[in-house]
C-alpha atoms as a PDB file:
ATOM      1  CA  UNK A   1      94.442  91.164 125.604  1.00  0.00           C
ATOM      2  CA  UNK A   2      97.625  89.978 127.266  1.00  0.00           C
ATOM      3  CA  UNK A   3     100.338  87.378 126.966  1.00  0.00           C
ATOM      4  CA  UNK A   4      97.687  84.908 128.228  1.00  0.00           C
ATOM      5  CA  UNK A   5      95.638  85.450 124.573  1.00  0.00           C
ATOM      6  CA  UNK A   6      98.626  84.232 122.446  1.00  0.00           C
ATOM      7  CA  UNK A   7     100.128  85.626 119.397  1.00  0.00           C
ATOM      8  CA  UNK A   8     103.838  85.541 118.902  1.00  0.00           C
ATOM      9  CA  UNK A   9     105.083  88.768 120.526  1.00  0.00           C
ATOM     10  CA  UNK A  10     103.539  87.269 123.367  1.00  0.00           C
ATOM     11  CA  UNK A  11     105.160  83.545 122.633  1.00  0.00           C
ATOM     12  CA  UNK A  12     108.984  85.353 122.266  1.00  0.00           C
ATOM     13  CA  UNK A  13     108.070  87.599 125.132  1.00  0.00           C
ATOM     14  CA  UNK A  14     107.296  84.325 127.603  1.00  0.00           C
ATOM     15  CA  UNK A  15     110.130  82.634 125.571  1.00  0.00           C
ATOM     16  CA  UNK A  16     112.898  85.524 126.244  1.00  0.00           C
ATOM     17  CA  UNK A  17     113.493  87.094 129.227  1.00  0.00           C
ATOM     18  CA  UNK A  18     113.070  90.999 128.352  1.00  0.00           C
ATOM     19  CA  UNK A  19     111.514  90.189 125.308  1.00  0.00           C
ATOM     20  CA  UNK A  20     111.814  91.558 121.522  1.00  0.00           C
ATOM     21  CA  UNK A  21     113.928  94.700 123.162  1.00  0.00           C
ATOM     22  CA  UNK A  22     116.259  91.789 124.056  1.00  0.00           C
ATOM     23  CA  UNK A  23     116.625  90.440 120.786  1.00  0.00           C
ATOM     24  CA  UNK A  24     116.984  93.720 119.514  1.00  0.00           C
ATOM     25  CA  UNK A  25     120.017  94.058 121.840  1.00  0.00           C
ATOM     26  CA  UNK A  26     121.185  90.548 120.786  1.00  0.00           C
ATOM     27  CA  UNK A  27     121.149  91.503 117.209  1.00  0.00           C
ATOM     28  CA  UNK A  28     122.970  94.571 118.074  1.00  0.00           C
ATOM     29  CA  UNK A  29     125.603  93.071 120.187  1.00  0.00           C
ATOM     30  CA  UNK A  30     126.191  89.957 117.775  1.00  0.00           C
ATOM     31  CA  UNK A  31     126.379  92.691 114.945  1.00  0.00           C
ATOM     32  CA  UNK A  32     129.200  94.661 117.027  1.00  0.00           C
ATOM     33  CA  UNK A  33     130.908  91.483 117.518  1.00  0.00           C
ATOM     34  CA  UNK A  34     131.455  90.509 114.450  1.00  0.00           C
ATOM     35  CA  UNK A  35     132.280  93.724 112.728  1.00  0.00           C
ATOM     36  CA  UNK A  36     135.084  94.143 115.639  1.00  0.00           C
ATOM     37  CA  UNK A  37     136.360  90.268 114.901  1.00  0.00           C
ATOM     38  CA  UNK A  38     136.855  91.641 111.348  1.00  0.00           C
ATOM     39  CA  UNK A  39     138.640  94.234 111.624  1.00  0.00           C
ATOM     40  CA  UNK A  40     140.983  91.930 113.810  1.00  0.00           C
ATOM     41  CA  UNK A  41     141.144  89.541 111.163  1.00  0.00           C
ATOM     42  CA  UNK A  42     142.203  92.003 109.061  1.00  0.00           C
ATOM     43  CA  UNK A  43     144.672  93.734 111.127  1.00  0.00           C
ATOM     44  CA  UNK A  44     146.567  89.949 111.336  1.00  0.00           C
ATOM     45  CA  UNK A  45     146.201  90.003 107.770  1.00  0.00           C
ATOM     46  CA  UNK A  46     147.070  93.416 107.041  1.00  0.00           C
ATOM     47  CA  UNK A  47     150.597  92.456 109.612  1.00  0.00           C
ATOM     48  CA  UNK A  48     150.938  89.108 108.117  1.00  0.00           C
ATOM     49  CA  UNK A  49     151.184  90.815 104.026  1.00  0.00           C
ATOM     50  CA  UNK A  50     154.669  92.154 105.061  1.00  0.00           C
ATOM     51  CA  UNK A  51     155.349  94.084 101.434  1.00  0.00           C
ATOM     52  CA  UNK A  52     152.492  91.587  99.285  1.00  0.00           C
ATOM     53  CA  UNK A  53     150.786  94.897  97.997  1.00  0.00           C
ATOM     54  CA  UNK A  54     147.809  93.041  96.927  1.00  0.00           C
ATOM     55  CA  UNK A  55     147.230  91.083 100.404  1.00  0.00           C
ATOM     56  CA  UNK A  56     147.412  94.854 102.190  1.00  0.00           C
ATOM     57  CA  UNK A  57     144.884  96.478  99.763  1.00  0.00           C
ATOM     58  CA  UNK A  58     142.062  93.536 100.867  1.00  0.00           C
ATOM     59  CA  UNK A  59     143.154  93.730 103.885  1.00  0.00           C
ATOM     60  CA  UNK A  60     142.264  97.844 104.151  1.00  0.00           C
ATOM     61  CA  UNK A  61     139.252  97.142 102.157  1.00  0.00           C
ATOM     62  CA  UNK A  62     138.357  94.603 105.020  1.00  0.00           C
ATOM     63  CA  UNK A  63     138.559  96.642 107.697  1.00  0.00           C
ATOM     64  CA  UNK A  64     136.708  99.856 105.609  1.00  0.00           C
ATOM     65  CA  UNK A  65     133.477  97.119 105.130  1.00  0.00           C
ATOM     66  CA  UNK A  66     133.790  96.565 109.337  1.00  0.00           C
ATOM     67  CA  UNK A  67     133.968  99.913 109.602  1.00  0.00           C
ATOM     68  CA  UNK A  68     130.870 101.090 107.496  1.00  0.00           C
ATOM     69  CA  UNK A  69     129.444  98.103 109.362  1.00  0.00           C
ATOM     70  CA  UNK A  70     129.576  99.541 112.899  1.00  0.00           C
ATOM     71  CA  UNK A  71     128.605 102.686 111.138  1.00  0.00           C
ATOM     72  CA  UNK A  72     125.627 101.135 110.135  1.00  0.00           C
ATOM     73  CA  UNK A  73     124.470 100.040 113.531  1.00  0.00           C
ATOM     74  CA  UNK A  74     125.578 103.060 115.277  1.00  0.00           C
ATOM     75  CA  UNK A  75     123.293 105.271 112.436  1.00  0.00           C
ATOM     76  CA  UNK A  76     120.092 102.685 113.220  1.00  0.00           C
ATOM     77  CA  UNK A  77     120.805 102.443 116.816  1.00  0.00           C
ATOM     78  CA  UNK A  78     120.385 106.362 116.711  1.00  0.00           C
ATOM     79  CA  UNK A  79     117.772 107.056 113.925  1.00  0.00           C
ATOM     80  CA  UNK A  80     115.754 104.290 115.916  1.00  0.00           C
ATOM     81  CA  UNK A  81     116.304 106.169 119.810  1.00  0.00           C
ATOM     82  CA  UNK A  82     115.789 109.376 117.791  1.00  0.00           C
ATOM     83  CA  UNK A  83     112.299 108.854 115.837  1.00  0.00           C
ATOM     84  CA  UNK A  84     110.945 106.754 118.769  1.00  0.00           C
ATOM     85  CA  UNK A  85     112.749 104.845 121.495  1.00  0.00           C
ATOM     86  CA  UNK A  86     109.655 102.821 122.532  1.00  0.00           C
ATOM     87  CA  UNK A  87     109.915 101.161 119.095  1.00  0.00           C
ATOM     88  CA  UNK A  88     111.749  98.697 120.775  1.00  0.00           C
ATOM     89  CA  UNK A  89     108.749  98.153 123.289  1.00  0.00           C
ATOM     90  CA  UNK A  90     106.462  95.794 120.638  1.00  0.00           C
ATOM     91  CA  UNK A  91     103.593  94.476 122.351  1.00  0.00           C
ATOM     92  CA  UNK A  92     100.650  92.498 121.096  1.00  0.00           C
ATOM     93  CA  UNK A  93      98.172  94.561 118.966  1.00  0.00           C
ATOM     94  CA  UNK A  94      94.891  94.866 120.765  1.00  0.00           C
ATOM     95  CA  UNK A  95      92.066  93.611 118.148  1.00  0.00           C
ATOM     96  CA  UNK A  96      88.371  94.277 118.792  1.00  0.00           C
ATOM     97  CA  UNK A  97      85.873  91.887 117.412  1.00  0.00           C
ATOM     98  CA  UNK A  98      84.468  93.976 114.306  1.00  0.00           C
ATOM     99  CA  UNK A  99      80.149  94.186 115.003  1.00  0.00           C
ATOM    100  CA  UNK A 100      78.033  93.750 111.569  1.00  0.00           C
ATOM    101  CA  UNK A 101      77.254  96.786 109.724  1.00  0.00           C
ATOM    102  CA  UNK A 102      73.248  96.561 108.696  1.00  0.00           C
ATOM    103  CA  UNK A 103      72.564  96.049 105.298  1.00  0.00           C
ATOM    104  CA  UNK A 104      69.765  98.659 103.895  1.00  0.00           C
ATOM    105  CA  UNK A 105      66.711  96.733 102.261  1.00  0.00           C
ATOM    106  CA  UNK A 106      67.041  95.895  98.437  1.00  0.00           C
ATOM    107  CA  UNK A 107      65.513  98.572  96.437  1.00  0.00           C
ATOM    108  CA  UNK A 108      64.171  97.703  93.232  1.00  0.00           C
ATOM    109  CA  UNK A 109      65.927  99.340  90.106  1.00  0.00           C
ATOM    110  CA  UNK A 110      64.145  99.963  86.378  1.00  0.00           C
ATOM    111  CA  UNK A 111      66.301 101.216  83.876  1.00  0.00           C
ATOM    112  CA  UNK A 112      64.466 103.063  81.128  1.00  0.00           C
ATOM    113  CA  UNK A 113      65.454 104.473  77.531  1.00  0.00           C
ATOM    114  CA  UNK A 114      63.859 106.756  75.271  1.00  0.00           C
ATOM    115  CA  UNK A 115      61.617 104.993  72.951  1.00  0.00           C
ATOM    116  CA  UNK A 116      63.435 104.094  69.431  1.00  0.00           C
ATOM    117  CA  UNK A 117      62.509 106.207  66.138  1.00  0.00           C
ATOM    118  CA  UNK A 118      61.104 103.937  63.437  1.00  0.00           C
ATOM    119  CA  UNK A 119      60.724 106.606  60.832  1.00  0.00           C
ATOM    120  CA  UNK A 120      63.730 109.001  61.435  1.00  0.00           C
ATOM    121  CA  UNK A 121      63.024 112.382  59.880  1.00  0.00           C
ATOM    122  CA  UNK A 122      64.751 112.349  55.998  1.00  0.00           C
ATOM    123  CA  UNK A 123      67.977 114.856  56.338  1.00  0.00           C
ATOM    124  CA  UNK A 124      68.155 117.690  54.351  1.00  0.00           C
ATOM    125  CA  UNK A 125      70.547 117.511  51.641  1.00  0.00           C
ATOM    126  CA  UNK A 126      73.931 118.683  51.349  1.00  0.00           C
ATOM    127  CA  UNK A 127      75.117 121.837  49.860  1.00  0.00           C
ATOM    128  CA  UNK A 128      78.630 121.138  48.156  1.00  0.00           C
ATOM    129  CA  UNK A 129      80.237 124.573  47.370  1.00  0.00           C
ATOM    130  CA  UNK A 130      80.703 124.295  43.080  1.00  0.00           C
ATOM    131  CA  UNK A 131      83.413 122.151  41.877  1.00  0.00           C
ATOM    132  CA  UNK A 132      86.416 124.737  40.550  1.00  0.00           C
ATOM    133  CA  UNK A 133      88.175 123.923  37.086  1.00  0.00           C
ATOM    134  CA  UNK A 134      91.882 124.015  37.508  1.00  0.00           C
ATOM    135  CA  UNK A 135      93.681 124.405  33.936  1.00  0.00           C
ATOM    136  CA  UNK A 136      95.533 121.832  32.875  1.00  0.00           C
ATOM    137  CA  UNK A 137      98.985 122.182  31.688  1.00  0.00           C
END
């Protein structure tokens, strides 16, 4: 099977050039981008506060969530080259057409039980130890 059979790796990989590694780099570049366009936005606001306490504390917490962001990337960027770098290499899944399994001939099944008592055997009867007299107060 190739990109001639269809599927949609093949349809992004005709519709891309470099295919789904390039959209992986995409995602990764746009991702970059805007964590760095952030922390620039924050840095004007961080400038622009002057002595506003409260507009410098969201600013800092701006920048800390662009941070952790490009943190984030970096640590899948690496967990992804260090587990398996050709994850990024997706191709179409090669399928083979399945061939029947035989079925075994039907087997006929009887269930039998053991044949009911009519005239169950009497029990014996029951031996209660004697009764003991408590006194009454």
């Amino acid at each position: 099977m190739g990109p001639e059979s269809g599927g949609i790796i093949s349809a992004i990989n005709n519709l891309i050039p470099g295919g789904i590694a390039n959209v992986f780099n995409l995602g990764l570049g746009i991702g970059a981008i805007l964590a760095l366009g952030t922390i620039l936005y924050a840095g004007i606001l961080y400038s622009v506060a002057g002595d506003n306490a409260s507009k410098q504390k969201e600013a800092k917490a701006w920048i800390i969530a662009a941070i952790k962001g490009l943190a984030l990337i970096a640590l899948g960027v690496a967990l992804i080259n260090i587990i398996n770098p050709r994850l990024q290499e997706i191709q179409d899944a090669e399928i083979q057409k399945l061939r029947p399994v035989p079925t075994p001939p039907a087997r006929r099944l009887t269930l039998t039980a053991p044949p009911i008592r009519r005239d169950p055997a009497p029990l014996p009867p029951v031996q209660l130890p004697p009764a003991t007299q408590y006194p009454v107060n």
